[in-house]
N, C-alpha and C. Protein backbone atom coordinates (compact mmCIF):
# COMPACT_ATOMS: atom_id res chain seq x y z
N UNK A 1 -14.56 -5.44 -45.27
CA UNK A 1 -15.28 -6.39 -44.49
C UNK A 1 -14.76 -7.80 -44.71
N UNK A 2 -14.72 -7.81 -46.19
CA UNK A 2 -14.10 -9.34 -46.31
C UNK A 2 -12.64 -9.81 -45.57
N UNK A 3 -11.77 -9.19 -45.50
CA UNK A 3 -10.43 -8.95 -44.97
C UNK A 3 -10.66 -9.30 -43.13
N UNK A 4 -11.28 -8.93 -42.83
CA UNK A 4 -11.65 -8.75 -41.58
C UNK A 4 -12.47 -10.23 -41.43
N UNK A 5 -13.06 -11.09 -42.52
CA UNK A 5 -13.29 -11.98 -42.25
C UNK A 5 -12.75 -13.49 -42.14
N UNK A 6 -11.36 -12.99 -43.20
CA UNK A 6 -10.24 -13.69 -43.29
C UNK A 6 -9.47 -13.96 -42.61
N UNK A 7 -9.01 -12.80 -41.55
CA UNK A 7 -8.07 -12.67 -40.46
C UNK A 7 -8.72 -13.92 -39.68
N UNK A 8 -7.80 -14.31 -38.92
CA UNK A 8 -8.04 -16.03 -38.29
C UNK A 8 -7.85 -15.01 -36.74
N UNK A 9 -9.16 -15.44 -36.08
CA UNK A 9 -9.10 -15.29 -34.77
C UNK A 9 -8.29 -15.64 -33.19
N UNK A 10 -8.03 -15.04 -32.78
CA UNK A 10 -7.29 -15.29 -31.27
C UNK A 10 -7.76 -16.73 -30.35
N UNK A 11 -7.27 -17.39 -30.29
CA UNK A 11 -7.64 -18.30 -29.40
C UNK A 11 -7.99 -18.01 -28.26
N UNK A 12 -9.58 -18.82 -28.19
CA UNK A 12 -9.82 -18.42 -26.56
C UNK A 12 -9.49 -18.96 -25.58
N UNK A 13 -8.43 -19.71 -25.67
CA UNK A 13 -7.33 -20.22 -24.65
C UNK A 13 -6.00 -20.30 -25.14
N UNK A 14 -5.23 -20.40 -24.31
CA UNK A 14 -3.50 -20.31 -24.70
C UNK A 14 -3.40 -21.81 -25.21
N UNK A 15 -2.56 -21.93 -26.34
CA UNK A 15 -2.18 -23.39 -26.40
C UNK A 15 -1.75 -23.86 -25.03
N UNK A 16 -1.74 -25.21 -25.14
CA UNK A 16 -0.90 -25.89 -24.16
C UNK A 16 0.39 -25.76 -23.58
N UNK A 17 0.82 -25.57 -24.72
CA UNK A 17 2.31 -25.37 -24.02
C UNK A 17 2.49 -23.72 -23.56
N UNK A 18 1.78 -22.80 -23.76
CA UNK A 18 1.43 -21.86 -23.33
C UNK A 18 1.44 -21.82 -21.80
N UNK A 19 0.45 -22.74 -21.64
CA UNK A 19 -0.52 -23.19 -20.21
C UNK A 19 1.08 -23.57 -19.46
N UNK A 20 1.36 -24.90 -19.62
CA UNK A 20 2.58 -25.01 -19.33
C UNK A 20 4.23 -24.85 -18.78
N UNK A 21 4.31 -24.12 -19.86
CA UNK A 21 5.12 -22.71 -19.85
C UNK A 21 4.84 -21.62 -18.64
N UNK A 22 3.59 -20.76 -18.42
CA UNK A 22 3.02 -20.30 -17.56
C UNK A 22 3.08 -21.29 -15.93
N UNK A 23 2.96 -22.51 -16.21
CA UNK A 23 3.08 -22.75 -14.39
C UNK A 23 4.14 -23.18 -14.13
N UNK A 24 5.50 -23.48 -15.28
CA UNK A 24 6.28 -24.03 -15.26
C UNK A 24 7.16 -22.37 -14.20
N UNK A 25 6.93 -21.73 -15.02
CA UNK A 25 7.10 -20.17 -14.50
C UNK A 25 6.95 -19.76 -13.31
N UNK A 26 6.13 -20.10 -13.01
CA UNK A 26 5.20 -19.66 -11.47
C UNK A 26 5.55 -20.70 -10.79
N UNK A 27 5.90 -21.94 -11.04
CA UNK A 27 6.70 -22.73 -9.96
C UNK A 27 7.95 -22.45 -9.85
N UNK A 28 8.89 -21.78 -10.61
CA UNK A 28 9.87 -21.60 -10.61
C UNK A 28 10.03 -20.14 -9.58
N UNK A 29 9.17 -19.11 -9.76
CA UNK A 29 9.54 -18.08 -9.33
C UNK A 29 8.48 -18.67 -7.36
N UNK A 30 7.55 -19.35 -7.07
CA UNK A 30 7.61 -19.92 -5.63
C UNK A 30 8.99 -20.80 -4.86
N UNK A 31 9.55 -21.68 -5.65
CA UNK A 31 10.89 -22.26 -5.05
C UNK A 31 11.81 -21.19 -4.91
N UNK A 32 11.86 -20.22 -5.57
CA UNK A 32 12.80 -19.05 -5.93
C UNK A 32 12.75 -18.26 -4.43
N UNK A 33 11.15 -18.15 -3.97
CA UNK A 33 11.06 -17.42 -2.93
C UNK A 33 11.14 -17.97 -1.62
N UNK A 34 10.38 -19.31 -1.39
CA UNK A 34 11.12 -20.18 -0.73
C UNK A 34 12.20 -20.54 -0.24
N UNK A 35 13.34 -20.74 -1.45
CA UNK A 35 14.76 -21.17 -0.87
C UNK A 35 15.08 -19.57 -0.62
N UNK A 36 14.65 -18.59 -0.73
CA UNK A 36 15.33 -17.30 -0.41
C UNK A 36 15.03 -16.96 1.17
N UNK A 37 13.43 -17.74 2.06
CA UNK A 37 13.29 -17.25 3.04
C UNK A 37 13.75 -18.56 3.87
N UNK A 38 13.63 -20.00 3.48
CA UNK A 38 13.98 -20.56 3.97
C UNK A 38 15.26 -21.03 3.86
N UNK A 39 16.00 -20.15 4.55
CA UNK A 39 17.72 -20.27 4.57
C UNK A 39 17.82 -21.81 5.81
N UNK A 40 18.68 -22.06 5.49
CA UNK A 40 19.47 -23.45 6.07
C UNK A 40 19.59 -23.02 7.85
N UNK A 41 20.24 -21.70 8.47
CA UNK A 41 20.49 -21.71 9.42
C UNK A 41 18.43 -21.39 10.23
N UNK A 42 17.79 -20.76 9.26
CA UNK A 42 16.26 -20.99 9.98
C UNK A 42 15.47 -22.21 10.10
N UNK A 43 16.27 -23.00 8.90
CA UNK A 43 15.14 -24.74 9.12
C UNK A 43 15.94 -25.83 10.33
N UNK A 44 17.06 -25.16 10.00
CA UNK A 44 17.62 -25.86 11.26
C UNK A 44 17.16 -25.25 12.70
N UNK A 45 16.88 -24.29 12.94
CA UNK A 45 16.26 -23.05 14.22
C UNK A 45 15.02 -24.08 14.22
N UNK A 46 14.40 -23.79 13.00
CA UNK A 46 12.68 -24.45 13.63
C UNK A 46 13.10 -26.16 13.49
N UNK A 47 13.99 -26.64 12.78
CA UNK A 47 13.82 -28.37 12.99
C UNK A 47 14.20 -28.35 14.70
N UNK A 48 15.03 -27.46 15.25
CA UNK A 48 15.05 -27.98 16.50
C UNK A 48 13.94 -27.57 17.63
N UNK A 49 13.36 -26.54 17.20
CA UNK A 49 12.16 -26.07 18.30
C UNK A 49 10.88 -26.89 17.99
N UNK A 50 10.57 -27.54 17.08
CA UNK A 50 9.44 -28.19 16.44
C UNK A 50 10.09 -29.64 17.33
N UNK A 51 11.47 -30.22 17.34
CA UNK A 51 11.22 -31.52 17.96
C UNK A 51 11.32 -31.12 19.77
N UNK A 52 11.57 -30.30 20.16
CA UNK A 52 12.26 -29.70 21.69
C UNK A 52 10.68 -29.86 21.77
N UNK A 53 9.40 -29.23 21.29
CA UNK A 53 8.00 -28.97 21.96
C UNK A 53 7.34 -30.47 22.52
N UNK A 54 7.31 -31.15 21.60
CA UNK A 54 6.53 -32.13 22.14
C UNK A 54 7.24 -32.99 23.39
N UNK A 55 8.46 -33.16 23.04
CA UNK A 55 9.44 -34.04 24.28
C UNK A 55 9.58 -32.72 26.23
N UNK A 56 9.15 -31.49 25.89
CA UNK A 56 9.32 -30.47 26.40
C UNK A 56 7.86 -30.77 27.26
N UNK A 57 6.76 -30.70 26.41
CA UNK A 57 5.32 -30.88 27.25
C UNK A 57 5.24 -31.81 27.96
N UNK A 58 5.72 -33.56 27.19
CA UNK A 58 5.84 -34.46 28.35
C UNK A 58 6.30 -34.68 29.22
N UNK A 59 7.77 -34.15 29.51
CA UNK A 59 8.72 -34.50 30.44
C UNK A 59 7.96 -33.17 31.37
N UNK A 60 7.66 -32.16 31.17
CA UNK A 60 7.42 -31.30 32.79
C UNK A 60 6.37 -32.25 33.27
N UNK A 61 5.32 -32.95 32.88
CA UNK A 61 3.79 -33.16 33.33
C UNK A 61 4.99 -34.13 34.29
N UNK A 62 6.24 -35.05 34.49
CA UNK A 62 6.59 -35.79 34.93
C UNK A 62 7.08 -35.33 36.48
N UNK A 63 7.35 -34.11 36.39
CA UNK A 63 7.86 -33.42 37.75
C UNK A 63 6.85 -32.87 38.59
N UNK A 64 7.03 -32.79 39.84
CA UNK A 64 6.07 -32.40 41.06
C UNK A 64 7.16 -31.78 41.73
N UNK A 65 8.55 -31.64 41.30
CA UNK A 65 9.52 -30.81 42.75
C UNK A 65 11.07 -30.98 41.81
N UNK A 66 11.74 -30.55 41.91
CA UNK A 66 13.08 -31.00 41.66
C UNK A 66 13.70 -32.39 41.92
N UNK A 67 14.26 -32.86 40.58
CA UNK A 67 14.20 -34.68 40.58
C UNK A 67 13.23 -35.27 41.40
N UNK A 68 12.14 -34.62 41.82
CA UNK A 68 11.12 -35.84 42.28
C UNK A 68 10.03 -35.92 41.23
N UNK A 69 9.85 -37.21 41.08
CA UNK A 69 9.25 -37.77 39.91
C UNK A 69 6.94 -37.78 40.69
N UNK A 70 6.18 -37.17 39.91
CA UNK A 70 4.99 -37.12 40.29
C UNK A 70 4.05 -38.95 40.16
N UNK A 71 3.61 -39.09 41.05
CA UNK A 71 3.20 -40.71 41.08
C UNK A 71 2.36 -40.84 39.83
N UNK A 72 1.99 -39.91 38.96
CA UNK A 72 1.54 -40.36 37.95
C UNK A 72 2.32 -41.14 36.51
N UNK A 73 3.88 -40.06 36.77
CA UNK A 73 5.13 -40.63 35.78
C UNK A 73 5.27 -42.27 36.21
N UNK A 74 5.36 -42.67 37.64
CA UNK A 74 5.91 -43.55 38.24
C UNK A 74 4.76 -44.68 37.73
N UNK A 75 3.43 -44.70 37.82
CA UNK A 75 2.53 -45.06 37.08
C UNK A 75 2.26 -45.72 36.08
N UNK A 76 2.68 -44.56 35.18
CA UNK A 76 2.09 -44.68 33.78
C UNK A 76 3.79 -46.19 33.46
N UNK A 77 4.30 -45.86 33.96
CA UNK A 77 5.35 -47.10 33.71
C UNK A 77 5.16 -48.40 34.47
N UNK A 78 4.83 -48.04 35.47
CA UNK A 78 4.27 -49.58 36.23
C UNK A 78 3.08 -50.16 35.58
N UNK A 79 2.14 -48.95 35.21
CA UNK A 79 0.67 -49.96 34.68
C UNK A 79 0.45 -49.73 33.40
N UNK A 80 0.65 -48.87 32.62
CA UNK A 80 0.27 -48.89 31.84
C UNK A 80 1.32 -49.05 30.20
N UNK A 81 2.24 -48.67 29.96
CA UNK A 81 3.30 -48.56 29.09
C UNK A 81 3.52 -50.29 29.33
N UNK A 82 3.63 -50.53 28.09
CA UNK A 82 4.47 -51.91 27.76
C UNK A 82 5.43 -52.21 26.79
N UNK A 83 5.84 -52.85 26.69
CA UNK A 83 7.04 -52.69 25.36
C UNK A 83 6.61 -53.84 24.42
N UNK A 84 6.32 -53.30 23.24
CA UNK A 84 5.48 -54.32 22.30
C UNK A 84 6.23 -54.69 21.43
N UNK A 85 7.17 -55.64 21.60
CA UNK A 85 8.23 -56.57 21.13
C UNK A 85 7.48 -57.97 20.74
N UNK A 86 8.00 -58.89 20.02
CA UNK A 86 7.59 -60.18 19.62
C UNK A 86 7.36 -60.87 20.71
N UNK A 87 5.98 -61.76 20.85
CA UNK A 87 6.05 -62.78 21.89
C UNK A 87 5.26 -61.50 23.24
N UNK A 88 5.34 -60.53 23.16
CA UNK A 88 4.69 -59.59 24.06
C UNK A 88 3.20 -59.01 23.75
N UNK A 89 2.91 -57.84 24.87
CA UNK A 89 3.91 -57.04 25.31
C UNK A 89 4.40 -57.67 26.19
N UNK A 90 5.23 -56.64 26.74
CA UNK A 90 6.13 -56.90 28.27
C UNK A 90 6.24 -55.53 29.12
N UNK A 91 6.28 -55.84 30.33
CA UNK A 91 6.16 -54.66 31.58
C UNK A 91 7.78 -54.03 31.49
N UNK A 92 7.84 -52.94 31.37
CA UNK A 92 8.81 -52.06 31.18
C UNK A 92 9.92 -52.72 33.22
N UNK A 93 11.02 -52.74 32.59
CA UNK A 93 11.83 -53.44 33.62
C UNK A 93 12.61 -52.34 34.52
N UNK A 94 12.21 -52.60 35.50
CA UNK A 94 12.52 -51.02 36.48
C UNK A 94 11.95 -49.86 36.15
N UNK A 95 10.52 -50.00 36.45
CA UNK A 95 10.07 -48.88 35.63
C UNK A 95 9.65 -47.67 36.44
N UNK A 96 10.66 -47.44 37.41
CA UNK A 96 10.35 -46.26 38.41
C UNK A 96 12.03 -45.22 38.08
N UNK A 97 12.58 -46.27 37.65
CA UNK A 97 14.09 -45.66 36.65
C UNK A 97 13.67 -45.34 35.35
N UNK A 98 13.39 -46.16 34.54
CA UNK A 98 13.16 -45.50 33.49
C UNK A 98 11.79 -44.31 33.28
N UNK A 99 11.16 -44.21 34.24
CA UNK A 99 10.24 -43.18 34.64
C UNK A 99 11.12 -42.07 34.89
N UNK A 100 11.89 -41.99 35.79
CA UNK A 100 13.16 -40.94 36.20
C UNK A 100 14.03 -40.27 35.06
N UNK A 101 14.88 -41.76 33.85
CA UNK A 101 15.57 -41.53 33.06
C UNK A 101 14.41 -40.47 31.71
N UNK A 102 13.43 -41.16 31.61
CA UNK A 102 12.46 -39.99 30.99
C UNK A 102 11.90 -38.71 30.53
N UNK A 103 11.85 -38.77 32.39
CA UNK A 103 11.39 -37.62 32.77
C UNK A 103 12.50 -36.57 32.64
N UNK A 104 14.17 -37.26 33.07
CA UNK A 104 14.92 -36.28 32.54
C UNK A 104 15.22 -36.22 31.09
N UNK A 105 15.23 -37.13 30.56
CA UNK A 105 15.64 -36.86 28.79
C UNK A 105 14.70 -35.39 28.17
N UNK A 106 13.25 -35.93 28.67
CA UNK A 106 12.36 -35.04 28.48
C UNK A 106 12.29 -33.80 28.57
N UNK A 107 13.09 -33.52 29.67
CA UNK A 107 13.56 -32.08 29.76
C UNK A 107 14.82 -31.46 29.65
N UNK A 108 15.84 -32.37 29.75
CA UNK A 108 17.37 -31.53 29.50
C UNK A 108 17.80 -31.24 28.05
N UNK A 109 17.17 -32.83 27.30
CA UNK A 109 17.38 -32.41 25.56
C UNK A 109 16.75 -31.38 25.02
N UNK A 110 15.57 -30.94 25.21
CA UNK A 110 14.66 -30.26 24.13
C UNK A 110 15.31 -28.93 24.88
N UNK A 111 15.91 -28.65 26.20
CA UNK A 111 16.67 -27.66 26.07
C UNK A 111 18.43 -27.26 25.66
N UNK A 112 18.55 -28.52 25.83
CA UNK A 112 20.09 -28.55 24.82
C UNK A 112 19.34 -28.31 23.43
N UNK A 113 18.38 -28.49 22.70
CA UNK A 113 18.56 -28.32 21.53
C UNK A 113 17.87 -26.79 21.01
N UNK A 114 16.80 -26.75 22.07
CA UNK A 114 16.83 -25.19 21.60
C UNK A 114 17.82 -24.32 21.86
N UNK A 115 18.45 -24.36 22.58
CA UNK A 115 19.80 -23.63 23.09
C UNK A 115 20.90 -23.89 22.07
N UNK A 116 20.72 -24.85 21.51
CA UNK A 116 21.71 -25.07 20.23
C UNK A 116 23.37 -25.30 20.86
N UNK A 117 23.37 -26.23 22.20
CA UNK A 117 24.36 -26.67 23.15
C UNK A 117 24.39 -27.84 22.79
N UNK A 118 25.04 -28.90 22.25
CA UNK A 118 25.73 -30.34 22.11
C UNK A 118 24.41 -30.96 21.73
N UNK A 119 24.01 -30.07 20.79
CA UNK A 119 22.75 -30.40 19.86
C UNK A 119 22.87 -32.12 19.38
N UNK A 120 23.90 -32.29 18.42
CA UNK A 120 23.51 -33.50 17.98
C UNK A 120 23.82 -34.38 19.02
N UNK A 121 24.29 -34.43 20.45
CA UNK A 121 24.08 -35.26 21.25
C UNK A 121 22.49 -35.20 21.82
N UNK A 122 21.76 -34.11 21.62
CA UNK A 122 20.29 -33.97 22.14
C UNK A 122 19.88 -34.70 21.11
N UNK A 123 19.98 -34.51 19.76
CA UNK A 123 19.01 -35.19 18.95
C UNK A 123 19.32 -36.83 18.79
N UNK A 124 20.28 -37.11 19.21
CA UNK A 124 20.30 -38.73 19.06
C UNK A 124 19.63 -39.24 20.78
N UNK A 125 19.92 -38.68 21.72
CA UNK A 125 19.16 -38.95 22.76
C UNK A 125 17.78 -38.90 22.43
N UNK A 126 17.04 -37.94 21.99
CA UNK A 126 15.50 -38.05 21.39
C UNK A 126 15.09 -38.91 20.81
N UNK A 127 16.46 -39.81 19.60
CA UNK A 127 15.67 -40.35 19.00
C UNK A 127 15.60 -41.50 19.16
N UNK A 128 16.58 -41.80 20.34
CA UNK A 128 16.58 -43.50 21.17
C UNK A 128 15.18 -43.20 21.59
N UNK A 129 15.07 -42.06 22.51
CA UNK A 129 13.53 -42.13 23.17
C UNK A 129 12.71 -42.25 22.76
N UNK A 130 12.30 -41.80 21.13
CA UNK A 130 11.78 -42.29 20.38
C UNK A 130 11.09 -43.65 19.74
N UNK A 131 12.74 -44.14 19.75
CA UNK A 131 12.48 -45.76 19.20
C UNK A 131 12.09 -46.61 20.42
N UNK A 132 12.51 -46.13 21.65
CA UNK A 132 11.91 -46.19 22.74
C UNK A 132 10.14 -46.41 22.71
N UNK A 133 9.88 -44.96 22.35
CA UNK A 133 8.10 -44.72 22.93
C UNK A 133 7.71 -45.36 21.51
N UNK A 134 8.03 -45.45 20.55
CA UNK A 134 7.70 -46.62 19.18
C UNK A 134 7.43 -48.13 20.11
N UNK A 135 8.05 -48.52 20.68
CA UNK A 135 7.89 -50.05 21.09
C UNK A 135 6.80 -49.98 22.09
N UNK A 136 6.55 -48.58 23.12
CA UNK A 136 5.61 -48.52 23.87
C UNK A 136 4.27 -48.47 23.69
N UNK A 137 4.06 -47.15 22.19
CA UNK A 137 2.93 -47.16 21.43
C UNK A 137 2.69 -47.37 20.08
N UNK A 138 3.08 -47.89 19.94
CA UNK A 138 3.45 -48.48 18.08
C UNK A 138 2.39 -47.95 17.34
N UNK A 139 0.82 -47.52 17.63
CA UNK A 139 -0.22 -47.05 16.88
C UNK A 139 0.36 -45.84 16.25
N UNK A 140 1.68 -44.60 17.32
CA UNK A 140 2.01 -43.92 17.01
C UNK A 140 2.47 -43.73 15.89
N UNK A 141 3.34 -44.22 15.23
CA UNK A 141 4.34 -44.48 14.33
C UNK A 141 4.03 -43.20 13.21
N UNK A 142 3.28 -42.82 12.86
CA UNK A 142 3.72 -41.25 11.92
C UNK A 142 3.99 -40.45 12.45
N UNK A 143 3.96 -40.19 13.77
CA UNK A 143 4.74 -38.76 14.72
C UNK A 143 5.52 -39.24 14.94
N UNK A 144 5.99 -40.81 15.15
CA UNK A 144 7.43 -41.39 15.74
C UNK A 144 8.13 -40.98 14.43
N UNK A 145 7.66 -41.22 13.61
CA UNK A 145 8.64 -41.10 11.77
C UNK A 145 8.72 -39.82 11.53
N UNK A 146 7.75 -39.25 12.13
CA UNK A 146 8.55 -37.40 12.32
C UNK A 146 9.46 -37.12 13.22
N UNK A 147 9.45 -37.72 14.51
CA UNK A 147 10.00 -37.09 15.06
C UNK A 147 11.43 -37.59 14.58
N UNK A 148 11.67 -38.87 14.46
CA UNK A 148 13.03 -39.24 13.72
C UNK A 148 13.46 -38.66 12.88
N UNK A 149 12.98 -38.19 11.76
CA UNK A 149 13.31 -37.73 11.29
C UNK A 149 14.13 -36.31 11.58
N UNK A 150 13.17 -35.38 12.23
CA UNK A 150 13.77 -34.73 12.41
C UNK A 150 15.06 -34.61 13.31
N UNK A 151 15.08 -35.84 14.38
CA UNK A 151 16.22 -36.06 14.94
C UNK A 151 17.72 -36.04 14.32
N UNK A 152 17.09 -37.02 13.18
CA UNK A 152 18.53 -37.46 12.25
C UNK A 152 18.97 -36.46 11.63
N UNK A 153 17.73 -35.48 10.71
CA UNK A 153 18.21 -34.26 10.32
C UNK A 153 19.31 -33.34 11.17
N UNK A 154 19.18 -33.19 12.37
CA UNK A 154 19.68 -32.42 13.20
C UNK A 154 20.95 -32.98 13.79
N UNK A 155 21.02 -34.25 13.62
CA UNK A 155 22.41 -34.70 14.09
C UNK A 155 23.10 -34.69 13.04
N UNK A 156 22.64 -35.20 11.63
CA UNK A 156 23.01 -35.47 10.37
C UNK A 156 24.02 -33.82 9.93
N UNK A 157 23.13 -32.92 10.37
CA UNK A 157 23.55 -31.45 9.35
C UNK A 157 23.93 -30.53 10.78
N UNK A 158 23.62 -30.65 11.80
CA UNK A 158 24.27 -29.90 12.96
C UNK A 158 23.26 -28.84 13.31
N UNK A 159 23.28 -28.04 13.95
CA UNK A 159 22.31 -26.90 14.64
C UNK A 159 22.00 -25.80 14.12
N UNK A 160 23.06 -25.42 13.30
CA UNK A 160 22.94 -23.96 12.67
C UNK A 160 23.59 -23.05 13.08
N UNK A 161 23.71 -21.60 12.00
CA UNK A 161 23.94 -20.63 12.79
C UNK A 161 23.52 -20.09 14.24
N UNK A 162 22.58 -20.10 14.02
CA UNK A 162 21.62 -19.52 15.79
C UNK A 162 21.85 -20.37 16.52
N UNK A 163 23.15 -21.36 17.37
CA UNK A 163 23.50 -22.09 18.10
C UNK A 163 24.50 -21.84 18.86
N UNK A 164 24.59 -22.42 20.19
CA UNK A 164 25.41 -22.20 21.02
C UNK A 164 26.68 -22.70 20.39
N UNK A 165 25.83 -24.28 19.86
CA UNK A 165 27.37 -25.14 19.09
C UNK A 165 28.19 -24.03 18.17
N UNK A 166 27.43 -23.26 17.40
CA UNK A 166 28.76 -22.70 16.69
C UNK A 166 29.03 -21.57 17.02
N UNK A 167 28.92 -21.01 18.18
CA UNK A 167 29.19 -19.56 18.22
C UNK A 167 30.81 -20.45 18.79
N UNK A 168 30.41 -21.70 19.67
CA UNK A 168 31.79 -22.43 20.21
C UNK A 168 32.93 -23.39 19.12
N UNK A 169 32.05 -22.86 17.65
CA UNK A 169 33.16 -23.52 16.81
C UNK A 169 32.73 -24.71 15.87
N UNK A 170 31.79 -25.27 16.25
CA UNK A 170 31.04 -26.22 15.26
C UNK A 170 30.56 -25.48 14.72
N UNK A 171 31.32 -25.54 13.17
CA UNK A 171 30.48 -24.77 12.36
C UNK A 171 30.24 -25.57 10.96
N UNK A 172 31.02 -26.91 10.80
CA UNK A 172 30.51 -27.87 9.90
C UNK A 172 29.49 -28.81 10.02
N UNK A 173 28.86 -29.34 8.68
CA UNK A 173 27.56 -30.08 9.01
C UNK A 173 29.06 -31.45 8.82
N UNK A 174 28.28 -32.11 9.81
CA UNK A 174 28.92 -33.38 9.41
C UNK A 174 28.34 -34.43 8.21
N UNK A 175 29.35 -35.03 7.18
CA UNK A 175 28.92 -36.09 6.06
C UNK A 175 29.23 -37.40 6.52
């Protein structure tokens, strides 16, 4: 009995570095699984379908027929859009063209880039339009800083495997 009273008991928690050790572990084996599903040629697949959606929804609402622009596109640039520059705003200048130029960016890029066709020329066109609709709605600015982002990503590192660009031979990211 005495022996048994001597023996020094189990801790009812792991030391610290125990603790530690243990999530140091378990974070290691989540990045592990992570970088295993998220391969380079799939984040590039979804960086380009994630920026193609939103530029994709606006530019159709702009069409009523083939290149004819719906009087609401023509509109929203005459009355309402301004460009909020210093000393402004200011009324967007020809704004039944740049209603037009829009409406097409809106739709030819986000399918050059899901198509993975002269991708990083789609993603730098997006992201003028971007810095573009930044001066128009400036409240925006954390979806504008996404969407840049992901622009630059995509011009920065190229389209990926699953692309038209490299089945035609671009197959380096550019540095």
């Amino acid at each position: 009995m005495a022996a048994l009273q001597d023996t020094p008991q189990a801790p009812a928690t792991p030391p610290a570095h125990g603790r530690a050790s243990a999530l140091l572990a378990a974070i290691a084996a989540v990045r592990r699984g992570i970088e295993k599903f998220a391969q380079p040629w799939l984040v590039q697949l979804l960086l380009r379908i994630a920026l193609a959606v939103p530029f994709w929804k606006s530019g159709i609402l702009k069409w009523q027929g083939f290149l004819q622009l719906n009087d609401t596109a023509i509109t929203l640039f005459t009355d309402e859009f301004q460009l909020h520059l210093p000393g402004g705003p200011y009324p967007f200048p020809a704004p039944a063209v740049f209603a037009f130029l829009s409406g097409c960016g809106e739709v030819m890029f986000p399918v050059l880039l899901v198509l993975g066709l002269g991708t990083r020329f789609a993603a730098i066109g997006l992201l003028l339009m971007t810095c573009i609709i930044e001066l128009t709605v400036p409240d925006g600015w954390p979806v504008h800083l996404t969407w840049a982002a992901m622009a630059l990503g995509i011009a920065a590192w190229g389209p990926g495997r699953i692309s038209i660009d490299y089945a035609l031979g671009d197959r380096r990211p550019r540095s």
